[in-house]
PDB file of N, CA and C in Angstrom:
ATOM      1  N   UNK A   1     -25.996 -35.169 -20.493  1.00  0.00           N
ATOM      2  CA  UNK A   1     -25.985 -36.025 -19.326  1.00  0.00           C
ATOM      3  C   UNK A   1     -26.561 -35.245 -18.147  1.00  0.00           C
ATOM      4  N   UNK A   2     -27.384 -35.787 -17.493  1.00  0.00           N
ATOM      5  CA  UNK A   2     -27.786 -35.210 -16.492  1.00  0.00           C
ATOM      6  C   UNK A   2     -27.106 -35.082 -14.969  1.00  0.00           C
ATOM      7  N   UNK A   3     -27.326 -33.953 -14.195  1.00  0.00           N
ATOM      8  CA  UNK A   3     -26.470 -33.397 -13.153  1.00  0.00           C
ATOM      9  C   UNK A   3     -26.889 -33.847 -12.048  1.00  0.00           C
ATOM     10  N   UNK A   4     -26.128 -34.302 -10.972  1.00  0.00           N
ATOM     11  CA  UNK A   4     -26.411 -34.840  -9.816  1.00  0.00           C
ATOM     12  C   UNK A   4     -27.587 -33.803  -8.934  1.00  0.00           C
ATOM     13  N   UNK A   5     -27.646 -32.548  -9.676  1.00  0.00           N
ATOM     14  CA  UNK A   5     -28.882 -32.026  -8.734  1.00  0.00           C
ATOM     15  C   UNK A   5     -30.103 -32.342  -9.645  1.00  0.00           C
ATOM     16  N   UNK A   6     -29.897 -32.464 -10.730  1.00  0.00           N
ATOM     17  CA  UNK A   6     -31.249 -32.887 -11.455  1.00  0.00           C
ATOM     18  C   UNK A   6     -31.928 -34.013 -10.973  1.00  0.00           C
ATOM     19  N   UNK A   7     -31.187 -35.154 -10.426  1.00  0.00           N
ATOM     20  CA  UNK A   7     -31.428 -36.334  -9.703  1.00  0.00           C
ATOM     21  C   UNK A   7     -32.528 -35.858  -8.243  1.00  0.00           C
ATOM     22  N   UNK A   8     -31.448 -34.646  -7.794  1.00  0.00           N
ATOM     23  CA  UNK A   8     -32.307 -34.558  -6.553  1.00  0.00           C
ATOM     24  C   UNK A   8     -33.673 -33.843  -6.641  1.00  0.00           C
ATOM     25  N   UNK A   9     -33.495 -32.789  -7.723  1.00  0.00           N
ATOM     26  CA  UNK A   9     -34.827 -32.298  -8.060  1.00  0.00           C
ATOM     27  C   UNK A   9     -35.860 -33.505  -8.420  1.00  0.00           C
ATOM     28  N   UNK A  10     -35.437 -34.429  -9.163  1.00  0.00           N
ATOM     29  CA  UNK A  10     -36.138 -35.326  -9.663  1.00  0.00           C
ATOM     30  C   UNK A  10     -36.747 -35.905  -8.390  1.00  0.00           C
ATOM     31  N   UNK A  11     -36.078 -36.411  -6.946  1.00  0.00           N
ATOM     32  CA  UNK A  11     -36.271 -37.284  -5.753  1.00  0.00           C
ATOM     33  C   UNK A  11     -37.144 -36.254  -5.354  1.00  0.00           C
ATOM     34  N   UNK A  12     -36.726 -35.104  -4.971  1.00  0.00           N
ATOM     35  CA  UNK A  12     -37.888 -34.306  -3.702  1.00  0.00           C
ATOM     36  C   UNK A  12     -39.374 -34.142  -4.610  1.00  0.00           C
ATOM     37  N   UNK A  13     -39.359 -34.029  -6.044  1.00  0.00           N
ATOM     38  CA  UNK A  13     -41.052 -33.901  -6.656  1.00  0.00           C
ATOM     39  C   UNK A  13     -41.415 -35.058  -6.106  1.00  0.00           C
ATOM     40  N   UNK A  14     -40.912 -36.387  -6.434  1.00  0.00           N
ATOM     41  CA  UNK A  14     -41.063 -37.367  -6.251  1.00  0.00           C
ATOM     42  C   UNK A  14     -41.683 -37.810  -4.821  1.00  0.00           C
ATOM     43  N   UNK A  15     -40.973 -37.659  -3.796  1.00  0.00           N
ATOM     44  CA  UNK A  15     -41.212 -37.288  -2.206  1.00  0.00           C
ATOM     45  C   UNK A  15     -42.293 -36.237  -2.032  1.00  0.00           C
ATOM     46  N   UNK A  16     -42.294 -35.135  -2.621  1.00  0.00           N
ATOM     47  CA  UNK A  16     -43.330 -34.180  -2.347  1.00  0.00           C
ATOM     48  C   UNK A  16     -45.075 -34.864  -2.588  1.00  0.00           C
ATOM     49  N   UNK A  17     -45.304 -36.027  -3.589  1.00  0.00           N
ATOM     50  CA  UNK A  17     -46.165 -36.380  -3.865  1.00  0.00           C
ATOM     51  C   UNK A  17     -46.728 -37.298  -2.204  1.00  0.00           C
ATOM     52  N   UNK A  18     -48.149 -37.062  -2.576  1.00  0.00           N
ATOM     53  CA  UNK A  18     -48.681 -37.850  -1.115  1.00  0.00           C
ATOM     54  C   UNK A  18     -49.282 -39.393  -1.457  1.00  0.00           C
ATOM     55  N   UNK A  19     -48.859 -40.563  -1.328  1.00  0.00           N
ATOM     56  CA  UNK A  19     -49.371 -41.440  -1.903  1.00  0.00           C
ATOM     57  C   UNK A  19     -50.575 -42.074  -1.845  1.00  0.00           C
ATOM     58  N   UNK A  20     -51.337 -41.595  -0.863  1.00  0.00           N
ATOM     59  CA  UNK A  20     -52.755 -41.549  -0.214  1.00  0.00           C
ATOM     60  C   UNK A  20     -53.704 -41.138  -0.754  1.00  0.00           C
ATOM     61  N   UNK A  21     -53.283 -39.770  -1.520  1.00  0.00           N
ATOM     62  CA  UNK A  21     -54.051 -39.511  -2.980  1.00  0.00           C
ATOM     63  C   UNK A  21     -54.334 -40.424  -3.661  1.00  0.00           C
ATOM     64  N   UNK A  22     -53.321 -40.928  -3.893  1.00  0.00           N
ATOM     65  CA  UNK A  22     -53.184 -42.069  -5.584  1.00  0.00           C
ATOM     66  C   UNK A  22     -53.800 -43.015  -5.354  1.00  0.00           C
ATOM     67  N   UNK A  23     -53.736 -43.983  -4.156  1.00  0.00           N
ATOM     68  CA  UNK A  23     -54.142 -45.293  -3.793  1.00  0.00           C
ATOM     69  C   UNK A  23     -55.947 -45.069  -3.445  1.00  0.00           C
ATOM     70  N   UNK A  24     -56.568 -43.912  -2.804  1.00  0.00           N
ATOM     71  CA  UNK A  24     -57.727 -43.544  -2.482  1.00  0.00           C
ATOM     72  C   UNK A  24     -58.910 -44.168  -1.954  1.00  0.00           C
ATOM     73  N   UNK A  25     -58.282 -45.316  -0.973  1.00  0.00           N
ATOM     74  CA  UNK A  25     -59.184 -46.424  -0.601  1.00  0.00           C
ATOM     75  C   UNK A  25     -58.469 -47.508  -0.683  1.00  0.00           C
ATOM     76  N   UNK A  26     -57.517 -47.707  -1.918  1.00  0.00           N
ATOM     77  CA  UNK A  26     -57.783 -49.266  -2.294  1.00  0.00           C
ATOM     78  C   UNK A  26     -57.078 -50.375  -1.823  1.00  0.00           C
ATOM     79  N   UNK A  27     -56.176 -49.396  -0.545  1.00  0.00           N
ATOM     80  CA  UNK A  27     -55.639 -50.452   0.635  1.00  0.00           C
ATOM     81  C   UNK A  27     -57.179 -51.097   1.672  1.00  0.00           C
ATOM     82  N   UNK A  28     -57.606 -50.102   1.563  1.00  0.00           N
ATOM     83  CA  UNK A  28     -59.495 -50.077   2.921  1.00  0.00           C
ATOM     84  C   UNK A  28     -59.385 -51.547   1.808  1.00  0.00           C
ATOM     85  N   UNK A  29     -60.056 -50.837   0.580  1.00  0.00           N
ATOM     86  CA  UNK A  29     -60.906 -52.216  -0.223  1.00  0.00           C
ATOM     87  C   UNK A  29     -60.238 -53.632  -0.459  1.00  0.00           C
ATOM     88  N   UNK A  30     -58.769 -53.766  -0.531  1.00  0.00           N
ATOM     89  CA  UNK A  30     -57.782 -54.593  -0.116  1.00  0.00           C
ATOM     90  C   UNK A  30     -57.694 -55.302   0.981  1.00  0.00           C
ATOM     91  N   UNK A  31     -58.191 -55.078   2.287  1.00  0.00           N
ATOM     92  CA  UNK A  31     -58.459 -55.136   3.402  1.00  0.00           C
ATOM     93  C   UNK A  31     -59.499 -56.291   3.750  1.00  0.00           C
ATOM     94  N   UNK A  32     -60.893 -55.234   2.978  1.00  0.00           N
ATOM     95  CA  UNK A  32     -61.892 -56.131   3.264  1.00  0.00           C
ATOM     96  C   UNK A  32     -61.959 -57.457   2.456  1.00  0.00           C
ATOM     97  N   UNK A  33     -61.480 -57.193   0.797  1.00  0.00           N
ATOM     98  CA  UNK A  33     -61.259 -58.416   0.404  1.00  0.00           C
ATOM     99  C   UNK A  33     -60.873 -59.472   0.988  1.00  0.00           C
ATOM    100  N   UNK A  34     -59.564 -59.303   1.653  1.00  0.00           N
ATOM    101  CA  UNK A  34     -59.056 -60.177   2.298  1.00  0.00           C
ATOM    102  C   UNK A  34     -59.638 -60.762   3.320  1.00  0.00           C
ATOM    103  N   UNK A  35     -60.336 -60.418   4.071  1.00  0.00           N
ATOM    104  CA  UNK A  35     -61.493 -60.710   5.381  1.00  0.00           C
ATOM    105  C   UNK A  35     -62.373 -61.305   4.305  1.00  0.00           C
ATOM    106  N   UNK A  36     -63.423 -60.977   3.522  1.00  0.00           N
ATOM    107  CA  UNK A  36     -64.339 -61.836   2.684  1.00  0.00           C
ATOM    108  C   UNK A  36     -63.380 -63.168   1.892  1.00  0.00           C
ATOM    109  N   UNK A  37     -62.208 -62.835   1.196  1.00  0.00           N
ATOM    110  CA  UNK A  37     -61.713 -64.214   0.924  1.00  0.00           C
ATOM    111  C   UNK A  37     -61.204 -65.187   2.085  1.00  0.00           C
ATOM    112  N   UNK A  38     -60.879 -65.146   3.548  1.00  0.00           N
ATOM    113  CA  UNK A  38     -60.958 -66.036   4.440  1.00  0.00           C
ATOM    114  C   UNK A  38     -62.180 -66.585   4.751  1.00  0.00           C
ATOM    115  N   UNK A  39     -63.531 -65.429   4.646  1.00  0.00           N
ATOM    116  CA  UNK A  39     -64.731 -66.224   5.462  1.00  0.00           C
ATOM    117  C   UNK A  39     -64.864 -66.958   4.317  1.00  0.00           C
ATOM    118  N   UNK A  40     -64.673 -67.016   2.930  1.00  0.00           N
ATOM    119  CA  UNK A  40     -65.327 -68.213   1.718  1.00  0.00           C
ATOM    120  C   UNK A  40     -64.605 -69.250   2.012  1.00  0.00           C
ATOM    121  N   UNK A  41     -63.281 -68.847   2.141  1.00  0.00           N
ATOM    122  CA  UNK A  41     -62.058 -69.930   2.340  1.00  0.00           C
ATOM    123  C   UNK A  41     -62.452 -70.782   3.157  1.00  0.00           C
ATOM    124  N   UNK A  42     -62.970 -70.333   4.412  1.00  0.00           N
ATOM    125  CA  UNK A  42     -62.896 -71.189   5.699  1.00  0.00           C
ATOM    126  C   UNK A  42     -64.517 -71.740   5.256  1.00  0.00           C
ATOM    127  N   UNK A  43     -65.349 -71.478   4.873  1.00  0.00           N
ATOM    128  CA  UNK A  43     -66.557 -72.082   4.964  1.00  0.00           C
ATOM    129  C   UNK A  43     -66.670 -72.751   4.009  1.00  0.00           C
ATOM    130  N   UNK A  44     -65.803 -72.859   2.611  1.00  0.00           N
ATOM    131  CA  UNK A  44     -66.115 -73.958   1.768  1.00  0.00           C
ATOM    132  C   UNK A  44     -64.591 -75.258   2.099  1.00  0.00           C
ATOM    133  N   UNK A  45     -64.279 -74.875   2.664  1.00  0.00           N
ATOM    134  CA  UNK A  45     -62.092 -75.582   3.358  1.00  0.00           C
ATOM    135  C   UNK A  45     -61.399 -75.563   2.340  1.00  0.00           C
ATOM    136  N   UNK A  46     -61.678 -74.087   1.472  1.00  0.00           N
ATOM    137  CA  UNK A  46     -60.550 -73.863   0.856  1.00  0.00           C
ATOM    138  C   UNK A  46     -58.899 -73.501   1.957  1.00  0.00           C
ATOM    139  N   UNK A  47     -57.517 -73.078   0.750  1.00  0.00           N
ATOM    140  CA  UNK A  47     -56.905 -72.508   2.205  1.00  0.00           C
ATOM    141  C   UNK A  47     -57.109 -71.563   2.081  1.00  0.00           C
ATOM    142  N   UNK A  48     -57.022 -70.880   3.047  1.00  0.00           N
ATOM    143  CA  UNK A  48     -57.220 -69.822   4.041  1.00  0.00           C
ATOM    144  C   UNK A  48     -56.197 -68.309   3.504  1.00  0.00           C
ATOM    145  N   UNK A  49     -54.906 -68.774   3.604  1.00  0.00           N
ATOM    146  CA  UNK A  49     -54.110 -67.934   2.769  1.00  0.00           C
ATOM    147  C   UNK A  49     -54.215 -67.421   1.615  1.00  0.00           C
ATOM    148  N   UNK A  50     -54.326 -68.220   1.024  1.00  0.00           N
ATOM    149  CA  UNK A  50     -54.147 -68.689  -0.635  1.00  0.00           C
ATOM    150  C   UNK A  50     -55.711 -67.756  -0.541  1.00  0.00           C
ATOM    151  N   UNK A  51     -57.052 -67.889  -0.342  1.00  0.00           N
ATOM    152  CA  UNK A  51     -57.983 -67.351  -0.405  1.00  0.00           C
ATOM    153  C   UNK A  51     -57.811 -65.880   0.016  1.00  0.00           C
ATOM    154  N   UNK A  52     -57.397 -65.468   0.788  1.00  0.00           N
ATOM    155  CA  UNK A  52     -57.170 -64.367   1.482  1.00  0.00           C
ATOM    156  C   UNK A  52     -56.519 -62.949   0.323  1.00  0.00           C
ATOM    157  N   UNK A  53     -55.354 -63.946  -0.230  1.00  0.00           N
ATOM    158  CA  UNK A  53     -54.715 -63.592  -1.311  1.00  0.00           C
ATOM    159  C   UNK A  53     -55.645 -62.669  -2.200  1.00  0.00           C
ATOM    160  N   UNK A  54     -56.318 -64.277  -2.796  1.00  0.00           N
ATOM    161  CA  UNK A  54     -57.304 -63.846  -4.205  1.00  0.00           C
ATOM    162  C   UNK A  54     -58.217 -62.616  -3.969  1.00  0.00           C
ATOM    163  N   UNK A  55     -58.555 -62.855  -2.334  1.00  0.00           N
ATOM    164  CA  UNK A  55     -59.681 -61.788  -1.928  1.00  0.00           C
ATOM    165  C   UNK A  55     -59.074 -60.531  -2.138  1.00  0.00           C
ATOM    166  N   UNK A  56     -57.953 -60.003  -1.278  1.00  0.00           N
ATOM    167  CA  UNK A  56     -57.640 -59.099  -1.537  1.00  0.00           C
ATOM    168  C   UNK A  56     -57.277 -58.397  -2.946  1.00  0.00           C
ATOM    169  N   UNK A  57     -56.576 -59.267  -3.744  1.00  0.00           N
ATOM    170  CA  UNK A  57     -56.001 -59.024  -5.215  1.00  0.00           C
ATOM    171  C   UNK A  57     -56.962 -58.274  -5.928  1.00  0.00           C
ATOM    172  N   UNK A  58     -58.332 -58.797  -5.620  1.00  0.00           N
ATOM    173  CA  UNK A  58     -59.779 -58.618  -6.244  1.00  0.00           C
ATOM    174  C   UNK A  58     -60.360 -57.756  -5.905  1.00  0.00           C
ATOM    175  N   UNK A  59     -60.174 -57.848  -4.454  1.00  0.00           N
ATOM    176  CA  UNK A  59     -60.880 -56.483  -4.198  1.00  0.00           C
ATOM    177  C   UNK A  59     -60.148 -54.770  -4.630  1.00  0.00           C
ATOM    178  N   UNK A  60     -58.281 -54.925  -4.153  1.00  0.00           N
ATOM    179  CA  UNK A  60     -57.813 -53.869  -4.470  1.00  0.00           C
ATOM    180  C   UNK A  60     -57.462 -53.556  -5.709  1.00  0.00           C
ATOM    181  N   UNK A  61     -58.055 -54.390  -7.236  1.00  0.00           N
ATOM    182  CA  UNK A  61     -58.022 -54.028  -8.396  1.00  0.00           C
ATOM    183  C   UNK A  61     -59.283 -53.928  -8.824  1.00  0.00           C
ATOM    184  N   UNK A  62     -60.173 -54.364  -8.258  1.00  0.00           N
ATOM    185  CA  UNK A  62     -61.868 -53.399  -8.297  1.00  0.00           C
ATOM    186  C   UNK A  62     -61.809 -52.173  -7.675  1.00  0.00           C
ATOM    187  N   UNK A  63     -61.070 -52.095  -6.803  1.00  0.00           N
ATOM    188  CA  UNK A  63     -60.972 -50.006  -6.173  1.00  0.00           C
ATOM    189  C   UNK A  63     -60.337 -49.572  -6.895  1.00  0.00           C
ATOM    190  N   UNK A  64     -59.098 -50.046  -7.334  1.00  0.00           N
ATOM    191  CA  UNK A  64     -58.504 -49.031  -8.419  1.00  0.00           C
ATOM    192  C   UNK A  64     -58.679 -48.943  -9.529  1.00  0.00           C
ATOM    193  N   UNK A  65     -59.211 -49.900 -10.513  1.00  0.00           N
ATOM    194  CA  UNK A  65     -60.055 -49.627 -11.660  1.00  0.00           C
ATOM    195  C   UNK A  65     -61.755 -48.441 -11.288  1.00  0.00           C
ATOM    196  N   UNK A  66     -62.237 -48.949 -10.364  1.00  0.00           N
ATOM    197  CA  UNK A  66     -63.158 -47.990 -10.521  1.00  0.00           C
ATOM    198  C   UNK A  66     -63.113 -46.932  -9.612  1.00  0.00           C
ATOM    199  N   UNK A  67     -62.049 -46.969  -8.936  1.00  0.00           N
ATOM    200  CA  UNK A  67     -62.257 -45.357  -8.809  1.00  0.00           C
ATOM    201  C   UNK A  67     -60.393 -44.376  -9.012  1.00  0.00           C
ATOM    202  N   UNK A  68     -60.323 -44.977 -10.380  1.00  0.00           N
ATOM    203  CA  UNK A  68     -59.371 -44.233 -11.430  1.00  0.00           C
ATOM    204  C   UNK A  68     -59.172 -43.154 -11.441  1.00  0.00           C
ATOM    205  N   UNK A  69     -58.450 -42.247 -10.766  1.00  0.00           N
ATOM    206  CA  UNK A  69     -58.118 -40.529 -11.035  1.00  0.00           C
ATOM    207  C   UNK A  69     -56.469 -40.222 -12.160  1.00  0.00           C
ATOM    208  N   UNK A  70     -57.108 -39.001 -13.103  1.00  0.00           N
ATOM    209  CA  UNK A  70     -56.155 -39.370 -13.932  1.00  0.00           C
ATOM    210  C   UNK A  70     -55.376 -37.983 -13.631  1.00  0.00           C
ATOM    211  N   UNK A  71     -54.369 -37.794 -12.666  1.00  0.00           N
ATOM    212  CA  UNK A  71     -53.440 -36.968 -11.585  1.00  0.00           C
ATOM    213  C   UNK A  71     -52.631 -37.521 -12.712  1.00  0.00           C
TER     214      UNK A  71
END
């Protein structure tokens, strides 16, 4: 059974990691998706939200598929 400091060793590696590494853009590319799925949204009268959504979804799983680091 494991020991209440093993827990904490386990939390501070955990904490020590920078998550900015990992993500490496794909909030930026998340971002812009979302700005390109409103301007389609609004110029074909899709909604707006709901588009915004897809944009982003799309865009921040095209940044993280292609630019994959295997940390």
């Amino acid at each position: 059974m494991a020991t209440p400091t093993d827990y904490l060793e386990k939390a501070k590696s955990i904490r020590s990691t920078n998550i900015f590494d990992k993500t490496k853009g794909t909030l930026t590319s998340s971002a812009i998706g979302a700005g390109v799925g409103i301007l389609v949204g609004y110029s074909r009268g899709y909604n707006i939200l709901f588009s915004a959504f897809i944009g982003g979804a799309l865009g921040g799983l095209t940044s993280y598929f292609l630019t994959k680091n295997d940390k």
